[in-house]
C-alpha atoms as a PDB file:
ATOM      1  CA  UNK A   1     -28.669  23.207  13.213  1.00  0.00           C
ATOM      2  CA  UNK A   2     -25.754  25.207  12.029  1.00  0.00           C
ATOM      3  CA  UNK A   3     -23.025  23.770   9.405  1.00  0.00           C
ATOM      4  CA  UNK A   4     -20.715  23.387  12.543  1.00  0.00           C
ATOM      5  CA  UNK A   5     -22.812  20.611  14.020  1.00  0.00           C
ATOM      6  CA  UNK A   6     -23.314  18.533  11.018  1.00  0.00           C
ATOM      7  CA  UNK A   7     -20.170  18.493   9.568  1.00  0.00           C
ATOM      8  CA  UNK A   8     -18.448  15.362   9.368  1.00  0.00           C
ATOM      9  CA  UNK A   9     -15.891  14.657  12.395  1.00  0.00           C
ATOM     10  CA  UNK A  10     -12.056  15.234  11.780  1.00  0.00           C
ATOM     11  CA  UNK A  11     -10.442  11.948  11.689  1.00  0.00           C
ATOM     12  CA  UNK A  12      -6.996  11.920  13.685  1.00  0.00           C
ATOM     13  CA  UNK A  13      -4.885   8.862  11.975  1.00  0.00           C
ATOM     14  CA  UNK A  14      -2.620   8.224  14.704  1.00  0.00           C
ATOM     15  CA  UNK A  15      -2.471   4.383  13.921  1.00  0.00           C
ATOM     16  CA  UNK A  16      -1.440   3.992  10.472  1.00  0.00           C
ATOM     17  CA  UNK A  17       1.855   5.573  10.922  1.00  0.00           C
ATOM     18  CA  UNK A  18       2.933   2.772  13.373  1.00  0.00           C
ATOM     19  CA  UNK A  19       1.173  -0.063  12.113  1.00  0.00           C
ATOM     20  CA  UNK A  20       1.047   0.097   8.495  1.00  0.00           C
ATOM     21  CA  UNK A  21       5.031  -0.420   8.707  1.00  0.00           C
ATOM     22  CA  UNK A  22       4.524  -3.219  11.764  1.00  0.00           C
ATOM     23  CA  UNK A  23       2.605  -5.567   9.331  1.00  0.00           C
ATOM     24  CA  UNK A  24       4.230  -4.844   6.289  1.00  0.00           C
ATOM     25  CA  UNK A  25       7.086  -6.264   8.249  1.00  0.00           C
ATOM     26  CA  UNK A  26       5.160  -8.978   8.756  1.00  0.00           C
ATOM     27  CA  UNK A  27       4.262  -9.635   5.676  1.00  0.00           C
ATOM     28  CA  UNK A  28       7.452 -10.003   3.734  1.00  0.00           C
ATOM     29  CA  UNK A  29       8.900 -11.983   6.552  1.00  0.00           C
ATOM     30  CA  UNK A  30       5.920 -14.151   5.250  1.00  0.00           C
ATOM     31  CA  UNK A  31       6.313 -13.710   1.712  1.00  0.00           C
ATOM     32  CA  UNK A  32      10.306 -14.716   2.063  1.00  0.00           C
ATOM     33  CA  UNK A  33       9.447 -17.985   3.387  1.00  0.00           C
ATOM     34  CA  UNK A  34       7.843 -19.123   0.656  1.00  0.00           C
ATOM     35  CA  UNK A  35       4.321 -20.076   2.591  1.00  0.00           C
ATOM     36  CA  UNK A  36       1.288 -21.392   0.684  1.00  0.00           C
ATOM     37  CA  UNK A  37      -1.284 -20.216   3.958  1.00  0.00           C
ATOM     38  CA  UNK A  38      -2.675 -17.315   2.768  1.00  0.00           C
ATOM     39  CA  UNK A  39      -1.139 -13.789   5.009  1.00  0.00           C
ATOM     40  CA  UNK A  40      -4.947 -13.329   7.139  1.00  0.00           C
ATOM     41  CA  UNK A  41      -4.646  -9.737   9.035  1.00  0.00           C
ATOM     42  CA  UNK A  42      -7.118  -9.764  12.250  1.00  0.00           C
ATOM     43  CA  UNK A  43      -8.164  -6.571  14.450  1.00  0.00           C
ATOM     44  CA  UNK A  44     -10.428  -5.824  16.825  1.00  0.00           C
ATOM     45  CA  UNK A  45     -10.760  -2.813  19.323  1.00  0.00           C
ATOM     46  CA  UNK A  46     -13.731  -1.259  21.199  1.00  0.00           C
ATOM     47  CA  UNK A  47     -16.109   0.757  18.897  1.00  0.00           C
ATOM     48  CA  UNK A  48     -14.367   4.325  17.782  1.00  0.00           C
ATOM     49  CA  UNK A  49     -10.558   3.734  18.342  1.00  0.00           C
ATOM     50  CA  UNK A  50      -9.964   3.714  14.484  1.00  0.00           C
ATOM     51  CA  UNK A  51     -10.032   0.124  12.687  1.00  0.00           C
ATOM     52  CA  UNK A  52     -11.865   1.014   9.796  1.00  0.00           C
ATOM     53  CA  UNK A  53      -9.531   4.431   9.075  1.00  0.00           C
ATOM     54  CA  UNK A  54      -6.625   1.739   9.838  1.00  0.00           C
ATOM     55  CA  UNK A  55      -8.135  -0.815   7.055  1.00  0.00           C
ATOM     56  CA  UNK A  56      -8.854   1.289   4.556  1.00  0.00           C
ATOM     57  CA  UNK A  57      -5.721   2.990   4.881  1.00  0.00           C
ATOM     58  CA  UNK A  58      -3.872  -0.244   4.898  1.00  0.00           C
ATOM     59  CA  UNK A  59      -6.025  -1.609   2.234  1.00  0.00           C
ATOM     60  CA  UNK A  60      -4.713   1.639   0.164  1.00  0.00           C
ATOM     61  CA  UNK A  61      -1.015   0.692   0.525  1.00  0.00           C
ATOM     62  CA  UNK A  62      -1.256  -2.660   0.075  1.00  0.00           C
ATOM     63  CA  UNK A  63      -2.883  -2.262  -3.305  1.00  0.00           C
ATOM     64  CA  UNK A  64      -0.967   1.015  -4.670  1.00  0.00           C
ATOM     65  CA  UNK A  65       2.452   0.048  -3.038  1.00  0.00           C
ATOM     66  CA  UNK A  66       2.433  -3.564  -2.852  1.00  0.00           C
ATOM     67  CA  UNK A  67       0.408  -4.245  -5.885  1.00  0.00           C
ATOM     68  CA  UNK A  68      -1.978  -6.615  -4.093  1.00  0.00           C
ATOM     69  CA  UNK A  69      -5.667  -7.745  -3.467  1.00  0.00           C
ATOM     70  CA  UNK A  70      -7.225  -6.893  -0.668  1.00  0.00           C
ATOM     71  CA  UNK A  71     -10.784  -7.472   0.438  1.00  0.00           C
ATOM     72  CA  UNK A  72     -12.200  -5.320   3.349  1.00  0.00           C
END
């Protein structure tokens, strides 16, 4: 096998960029209204369209930029 066929896959983000901002939205709408339910984040897709790149990433922000917990 040469390197070319077992290097790792380049990962296009394409997702992040749009809904990283869409649920941060969200989420200081819910922060503003003073709720005591926990904000719960739920995504499905079919198998390769990106979640996991999409949770980590958002995972990322919300610790580093928004100075939360978040569990994966």
């Amino acid at each position: 096998m040469s390197a070319a066929t077992t290097a790792d896959p380049e990962i296009h983000d394409d997702k992040s960029p749009i809904c990283i901002p869409f649920i941060l939205e969200r989420l200081r709408t819910h922060v503003d209204s003073s709720a005591t339910r926990p904000f719960i984040i739920g995504l499905n897709g079919v198998q390769g369209v990106g979640k996991t790149t999409l949770v980590r990433r958002l995972a990322e922000v919300l610790r580093q930029d928004e100075g939360l917990e978040t569990r994966e």
